[in-house]
N, C-alpha and C. Protein backbone atom coordinates (compact mmCIF):
# COMPACT_ATOMS: atom_id res chain seq x y z
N UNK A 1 29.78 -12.63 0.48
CA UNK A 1 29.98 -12.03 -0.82
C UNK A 1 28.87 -12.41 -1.79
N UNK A 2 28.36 -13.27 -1.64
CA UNK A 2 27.05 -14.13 -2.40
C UNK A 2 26.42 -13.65 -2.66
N UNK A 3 25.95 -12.90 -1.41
CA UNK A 3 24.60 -11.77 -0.61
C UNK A 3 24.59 -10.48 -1.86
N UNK A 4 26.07 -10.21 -0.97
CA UNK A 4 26.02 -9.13 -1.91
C UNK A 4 25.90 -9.01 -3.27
N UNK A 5 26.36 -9.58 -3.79
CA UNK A 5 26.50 -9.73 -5.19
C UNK A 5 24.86 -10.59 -5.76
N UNK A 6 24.25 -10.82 -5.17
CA UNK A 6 22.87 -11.26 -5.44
C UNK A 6 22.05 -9.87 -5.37
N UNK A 7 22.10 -8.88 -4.36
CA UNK A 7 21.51 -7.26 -3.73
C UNK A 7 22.00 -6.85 -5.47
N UNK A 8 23.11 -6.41 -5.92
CA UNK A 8 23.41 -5.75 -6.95
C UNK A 8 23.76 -6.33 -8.12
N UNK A 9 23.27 -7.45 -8.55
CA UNK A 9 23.73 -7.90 -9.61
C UNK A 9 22.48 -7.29 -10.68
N UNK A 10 21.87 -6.77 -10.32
CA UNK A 10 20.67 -5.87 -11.10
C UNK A 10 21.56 -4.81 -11.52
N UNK A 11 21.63 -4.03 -10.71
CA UNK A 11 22.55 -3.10 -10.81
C UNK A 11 23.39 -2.64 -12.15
N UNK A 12 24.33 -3.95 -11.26
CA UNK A 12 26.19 -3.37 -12.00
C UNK A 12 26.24 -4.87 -12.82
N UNK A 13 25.56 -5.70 -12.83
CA UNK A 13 26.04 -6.93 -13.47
C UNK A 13 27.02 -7.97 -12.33
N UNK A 14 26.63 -9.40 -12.70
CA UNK A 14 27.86 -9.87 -12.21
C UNK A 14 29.73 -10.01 -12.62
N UNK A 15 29.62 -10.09 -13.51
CA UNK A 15 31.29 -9.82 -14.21
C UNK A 15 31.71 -8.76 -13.66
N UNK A 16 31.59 -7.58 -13.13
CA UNK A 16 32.09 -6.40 -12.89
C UNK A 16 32.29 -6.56 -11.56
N UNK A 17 31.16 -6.70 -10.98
CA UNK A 17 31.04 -7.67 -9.65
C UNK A 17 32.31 -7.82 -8.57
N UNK A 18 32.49 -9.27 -9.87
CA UNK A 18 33.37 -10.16 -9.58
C UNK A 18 34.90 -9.40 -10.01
N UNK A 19 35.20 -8.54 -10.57
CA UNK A 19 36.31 -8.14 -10.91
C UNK A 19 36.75 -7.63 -9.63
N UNK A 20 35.69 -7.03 -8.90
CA UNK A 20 36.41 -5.81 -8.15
C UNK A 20 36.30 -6.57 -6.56
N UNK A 21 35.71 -7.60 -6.60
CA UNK A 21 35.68 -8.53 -5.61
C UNK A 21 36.66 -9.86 -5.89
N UNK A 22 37.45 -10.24 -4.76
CA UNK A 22 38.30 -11.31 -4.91
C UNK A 22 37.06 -12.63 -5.27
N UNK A 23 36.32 -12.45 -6.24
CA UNK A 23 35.66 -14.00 -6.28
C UNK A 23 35.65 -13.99 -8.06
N UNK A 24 35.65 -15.60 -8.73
CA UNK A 24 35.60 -15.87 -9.75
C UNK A 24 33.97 -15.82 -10.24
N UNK A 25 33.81 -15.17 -11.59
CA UNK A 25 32.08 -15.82 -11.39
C UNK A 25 31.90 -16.72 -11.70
N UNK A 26 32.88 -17.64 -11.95
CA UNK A 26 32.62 -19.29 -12.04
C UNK A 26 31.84 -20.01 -10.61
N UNK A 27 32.40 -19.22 -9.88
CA UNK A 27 32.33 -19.96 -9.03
C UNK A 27 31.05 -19.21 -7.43
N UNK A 28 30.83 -17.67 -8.49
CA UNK A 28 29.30 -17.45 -8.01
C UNK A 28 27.93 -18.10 -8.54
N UNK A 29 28.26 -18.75 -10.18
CA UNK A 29 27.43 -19.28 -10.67
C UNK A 29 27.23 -20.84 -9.92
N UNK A 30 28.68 -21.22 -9.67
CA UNK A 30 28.48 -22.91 -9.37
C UNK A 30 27.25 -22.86 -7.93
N UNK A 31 27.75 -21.72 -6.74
CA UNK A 31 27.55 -21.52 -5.79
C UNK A 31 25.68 -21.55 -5.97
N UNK A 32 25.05 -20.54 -7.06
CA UNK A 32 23.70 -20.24 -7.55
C UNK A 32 22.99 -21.60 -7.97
N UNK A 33 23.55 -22.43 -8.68
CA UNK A 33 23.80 -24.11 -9.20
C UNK A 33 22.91 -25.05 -8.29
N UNK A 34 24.17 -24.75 -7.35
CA UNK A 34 23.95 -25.86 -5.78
C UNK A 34 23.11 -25.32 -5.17
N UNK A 35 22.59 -24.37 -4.97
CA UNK A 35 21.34 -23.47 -4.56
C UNK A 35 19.97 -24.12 -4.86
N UNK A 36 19.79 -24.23 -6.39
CA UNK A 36 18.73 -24.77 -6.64
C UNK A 36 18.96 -26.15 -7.07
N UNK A 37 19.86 -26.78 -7.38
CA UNK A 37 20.11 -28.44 -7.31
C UNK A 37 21.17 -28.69 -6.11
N UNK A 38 20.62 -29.20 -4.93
CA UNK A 38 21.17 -30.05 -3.43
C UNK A 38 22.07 -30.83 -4.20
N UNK A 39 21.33 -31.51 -4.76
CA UNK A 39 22.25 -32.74 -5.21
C UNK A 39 23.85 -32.56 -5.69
N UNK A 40 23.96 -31.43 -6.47
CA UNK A 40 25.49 -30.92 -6.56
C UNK A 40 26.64 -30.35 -5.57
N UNK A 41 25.75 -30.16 -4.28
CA UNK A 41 26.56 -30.46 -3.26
C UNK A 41 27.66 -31.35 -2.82
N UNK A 42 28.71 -30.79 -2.61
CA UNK A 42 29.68 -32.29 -1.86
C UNK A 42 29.00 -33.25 -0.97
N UNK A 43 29.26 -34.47 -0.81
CA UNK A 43 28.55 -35.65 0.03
C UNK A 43 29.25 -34.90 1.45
N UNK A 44 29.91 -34.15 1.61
CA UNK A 44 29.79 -33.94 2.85
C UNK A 44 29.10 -32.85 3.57
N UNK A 45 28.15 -31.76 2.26
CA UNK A 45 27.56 -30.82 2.70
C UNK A 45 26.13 -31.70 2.54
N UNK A 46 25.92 -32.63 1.77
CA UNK A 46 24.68 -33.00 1.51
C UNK A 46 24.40 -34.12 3.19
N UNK A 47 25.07 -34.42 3.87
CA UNK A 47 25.25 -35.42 4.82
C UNK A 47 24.77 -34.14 5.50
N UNK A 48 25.99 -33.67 5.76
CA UNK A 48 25.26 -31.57 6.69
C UNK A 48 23.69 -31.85 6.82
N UNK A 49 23.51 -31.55 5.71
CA UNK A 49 22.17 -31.31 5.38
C UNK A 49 21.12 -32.60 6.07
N UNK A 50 21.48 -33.80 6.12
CA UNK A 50 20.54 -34.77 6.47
C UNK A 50 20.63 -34.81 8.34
N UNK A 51 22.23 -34.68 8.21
CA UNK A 51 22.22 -34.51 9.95
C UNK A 51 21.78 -33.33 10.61
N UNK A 52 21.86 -32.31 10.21
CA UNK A 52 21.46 -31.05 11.13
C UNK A 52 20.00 -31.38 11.90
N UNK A 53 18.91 -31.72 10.85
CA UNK A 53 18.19 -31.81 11.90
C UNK A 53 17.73 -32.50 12.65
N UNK A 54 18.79 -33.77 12.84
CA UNK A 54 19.06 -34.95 14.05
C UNK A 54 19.28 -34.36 14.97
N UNK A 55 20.65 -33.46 14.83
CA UNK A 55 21.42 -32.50 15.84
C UNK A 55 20.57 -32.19 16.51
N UNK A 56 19.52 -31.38 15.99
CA UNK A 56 18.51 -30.69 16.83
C UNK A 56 17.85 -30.76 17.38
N UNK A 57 16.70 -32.25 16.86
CA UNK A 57 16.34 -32.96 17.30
C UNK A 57 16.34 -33.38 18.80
N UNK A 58 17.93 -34.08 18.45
CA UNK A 58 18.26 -34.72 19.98
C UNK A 58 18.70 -33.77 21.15
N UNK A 59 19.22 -32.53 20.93
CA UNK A 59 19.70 -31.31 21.48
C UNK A 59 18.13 -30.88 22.13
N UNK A 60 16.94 -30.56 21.73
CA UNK A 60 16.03 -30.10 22.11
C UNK A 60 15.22 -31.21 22.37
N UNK A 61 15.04 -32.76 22.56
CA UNK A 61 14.64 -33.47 23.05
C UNK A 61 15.05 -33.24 24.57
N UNK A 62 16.29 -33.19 24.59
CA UNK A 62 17.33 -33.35 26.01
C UNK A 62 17.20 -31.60 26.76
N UNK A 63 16.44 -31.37 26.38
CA UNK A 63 15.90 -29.57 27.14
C UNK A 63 17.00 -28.69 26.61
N UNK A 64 17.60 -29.03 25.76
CA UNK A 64 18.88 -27.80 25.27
C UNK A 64 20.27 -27.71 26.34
N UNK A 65 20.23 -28.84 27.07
CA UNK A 65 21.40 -29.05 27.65
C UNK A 65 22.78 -30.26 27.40
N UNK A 66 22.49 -30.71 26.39
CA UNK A 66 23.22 -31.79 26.47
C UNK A 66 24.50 -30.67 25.50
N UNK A 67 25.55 -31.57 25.67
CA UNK A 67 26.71 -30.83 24.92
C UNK A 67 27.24 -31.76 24.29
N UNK A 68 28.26 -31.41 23.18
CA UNK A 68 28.47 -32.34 22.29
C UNK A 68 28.77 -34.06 22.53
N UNK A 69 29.54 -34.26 23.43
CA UNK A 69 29.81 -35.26 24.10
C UNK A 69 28.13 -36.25 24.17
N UNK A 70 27.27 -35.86 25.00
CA UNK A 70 26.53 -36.06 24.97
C UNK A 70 25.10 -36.58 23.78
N UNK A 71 24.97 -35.31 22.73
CA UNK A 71 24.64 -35.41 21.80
C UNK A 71 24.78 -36.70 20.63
N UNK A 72 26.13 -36.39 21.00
CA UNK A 72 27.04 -37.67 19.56
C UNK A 72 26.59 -38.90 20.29
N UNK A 73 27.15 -39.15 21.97
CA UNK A 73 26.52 -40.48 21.96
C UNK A 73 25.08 -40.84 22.09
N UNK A 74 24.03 -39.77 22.07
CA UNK A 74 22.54 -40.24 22.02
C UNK A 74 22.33 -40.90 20.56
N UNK A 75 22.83 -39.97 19.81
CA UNK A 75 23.32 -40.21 18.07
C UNK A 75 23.49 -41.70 17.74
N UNK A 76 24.53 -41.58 18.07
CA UNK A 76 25.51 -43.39 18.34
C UNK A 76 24.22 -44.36 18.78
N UNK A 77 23.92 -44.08 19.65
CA UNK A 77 23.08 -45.19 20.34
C UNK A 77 21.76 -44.84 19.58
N UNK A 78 21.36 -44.32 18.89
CA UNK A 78 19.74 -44.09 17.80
C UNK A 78 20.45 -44.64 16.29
N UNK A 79 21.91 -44.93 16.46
CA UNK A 79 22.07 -45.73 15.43
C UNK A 79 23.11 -45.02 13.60
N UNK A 80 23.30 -43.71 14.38
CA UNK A 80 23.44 -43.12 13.51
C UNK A 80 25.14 -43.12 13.40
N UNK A 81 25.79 -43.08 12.70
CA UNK A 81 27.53 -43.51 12.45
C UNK A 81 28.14 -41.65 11.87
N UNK A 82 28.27 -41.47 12.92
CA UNK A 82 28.55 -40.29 12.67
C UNK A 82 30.36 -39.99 13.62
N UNK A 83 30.55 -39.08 13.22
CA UNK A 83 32.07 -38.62 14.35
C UNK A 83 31.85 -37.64 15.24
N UNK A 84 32.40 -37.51 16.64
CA UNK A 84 32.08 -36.69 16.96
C UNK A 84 32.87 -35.10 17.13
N UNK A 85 33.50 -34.99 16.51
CA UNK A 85 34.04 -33.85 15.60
C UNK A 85 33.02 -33.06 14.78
N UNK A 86 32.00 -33.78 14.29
CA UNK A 86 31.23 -33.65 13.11
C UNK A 86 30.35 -33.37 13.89
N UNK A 87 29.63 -33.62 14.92
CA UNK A 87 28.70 -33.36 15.96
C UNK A 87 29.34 -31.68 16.06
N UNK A 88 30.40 -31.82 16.92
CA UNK A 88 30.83 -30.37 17.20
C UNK A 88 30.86 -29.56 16.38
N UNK A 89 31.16 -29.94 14.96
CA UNK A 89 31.45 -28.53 14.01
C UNK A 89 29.60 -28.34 13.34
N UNK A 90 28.84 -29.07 13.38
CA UNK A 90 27.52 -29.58 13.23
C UNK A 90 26.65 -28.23 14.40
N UNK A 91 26.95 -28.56 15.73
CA UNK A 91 26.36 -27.48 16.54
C UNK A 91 26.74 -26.03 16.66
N UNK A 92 28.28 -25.89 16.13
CA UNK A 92 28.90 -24.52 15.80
C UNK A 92 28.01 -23.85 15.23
N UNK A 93 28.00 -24.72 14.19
CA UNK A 93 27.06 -23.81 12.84
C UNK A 93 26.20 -23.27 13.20
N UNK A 94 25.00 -24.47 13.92
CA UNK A 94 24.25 -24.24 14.14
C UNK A 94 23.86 -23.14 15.74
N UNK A 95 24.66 -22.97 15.96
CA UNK A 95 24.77 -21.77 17.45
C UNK A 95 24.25 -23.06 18.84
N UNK A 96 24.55 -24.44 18.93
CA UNK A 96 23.98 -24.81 19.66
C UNK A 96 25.07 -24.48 21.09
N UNK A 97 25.05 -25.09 21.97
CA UNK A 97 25.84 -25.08 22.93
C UNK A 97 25.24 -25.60 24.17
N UNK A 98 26.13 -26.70 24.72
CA UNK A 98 25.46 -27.82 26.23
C UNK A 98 25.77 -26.12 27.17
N UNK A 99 24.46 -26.78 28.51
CA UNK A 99 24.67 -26.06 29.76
C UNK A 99 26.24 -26.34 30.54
N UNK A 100 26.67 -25.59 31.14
CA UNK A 100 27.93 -26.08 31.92
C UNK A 100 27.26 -25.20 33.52
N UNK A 101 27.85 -26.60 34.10
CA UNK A 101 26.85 -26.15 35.57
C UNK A 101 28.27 -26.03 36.47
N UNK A 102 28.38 -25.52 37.69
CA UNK A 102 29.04 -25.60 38.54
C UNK A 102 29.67 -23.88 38.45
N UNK A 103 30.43 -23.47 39.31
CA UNK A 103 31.24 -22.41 39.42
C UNK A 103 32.11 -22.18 38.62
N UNK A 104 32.34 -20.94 38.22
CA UNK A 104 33.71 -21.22 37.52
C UNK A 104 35.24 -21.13 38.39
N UNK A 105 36.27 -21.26 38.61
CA UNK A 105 37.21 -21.90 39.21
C UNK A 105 38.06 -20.09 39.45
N UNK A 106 38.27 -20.06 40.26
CA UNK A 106 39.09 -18.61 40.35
C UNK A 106 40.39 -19.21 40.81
N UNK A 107 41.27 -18.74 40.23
CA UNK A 107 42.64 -19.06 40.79
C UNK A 107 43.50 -17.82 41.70
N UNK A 108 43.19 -16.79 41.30
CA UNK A 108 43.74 -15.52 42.18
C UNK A 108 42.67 -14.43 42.35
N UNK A 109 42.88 -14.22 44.01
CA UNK A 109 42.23 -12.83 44.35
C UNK A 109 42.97 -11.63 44.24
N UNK A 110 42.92 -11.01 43.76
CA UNK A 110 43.81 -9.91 43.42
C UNK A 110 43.29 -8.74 44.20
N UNK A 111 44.29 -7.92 44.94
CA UNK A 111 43.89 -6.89 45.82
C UNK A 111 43.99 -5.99 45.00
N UNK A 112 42.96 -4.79 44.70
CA UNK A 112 43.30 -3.87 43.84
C UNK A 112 43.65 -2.83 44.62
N UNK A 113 44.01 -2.55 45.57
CA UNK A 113 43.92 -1.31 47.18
C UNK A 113 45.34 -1.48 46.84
N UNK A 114 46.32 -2.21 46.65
CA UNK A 114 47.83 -2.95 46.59
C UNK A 114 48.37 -2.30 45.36
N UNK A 115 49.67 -1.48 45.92
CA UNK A 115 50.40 -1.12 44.54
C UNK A 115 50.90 -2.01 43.73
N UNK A 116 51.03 -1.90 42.47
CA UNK A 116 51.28 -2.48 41.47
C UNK A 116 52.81 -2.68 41.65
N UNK A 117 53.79 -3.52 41.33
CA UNK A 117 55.29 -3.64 41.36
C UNK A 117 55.54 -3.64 40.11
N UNK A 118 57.06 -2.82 40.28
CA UNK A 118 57.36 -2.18 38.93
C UNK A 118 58.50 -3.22 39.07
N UNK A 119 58.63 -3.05 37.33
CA UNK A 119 59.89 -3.97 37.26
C UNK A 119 61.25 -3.32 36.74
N UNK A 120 62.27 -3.54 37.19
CA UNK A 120 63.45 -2.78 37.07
C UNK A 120 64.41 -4.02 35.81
């Protein structure tokens, strides 16, 4: 909604904007705020901000295979006090994702030549 309302606020204004959109412009301005001062960020988006590019770091040190599990404890062990929850929602964002090797597991072969059973 940000986006948008940044594309047309030439336009139509923001107050009008915001009327016809579920957003306050209090709170497109605060959003514009934290944009150009970091610092008004919550300590937990400003932390975001210092870890992401650890995340990445260690993710593309390790050839782009390690997965969260992995990641958090290279993290851990370089010293860094982090959760690994925060690792995971950390690589979401960021589109990362570990390799997963092996087969995947089939549990039924299903004959499709085989009539279907009806149920009474």
């Amino acid at each position: 909604m940000i986006a948008f309302i940044d594309e047309h606020r030439g336009d139509y204004g923001v107050e009008p904007i915001c009327r016809v959109l579920p957003i306050a412009p209090s709170t497109y301005h605060e959003h514009l705020a934290q944009r150009r001062d970091p610092s008004r960020l919550s300590p937990r988006a400003q932390r975001d901000q210092m870890l992401k590019p650890e995340v990445v770091r260690v993710f593309t040190e390790n050839f782009g295979v390690y997965d969260v599990r992995k990641v958090w404890r290279q993290m851990r062990r370089e010293g860094f006090d982090i959760a690994r929850c925060t690792v995971e929602r950390l690589m979401r964002d960021l589109g990362l994702q570990g390799v997963i090797r092996g087969k995947p597991v089939r549990t039924t072969m299903s004959d499709k030549a085989a009539p279907c059973r009806s149920i009474r």
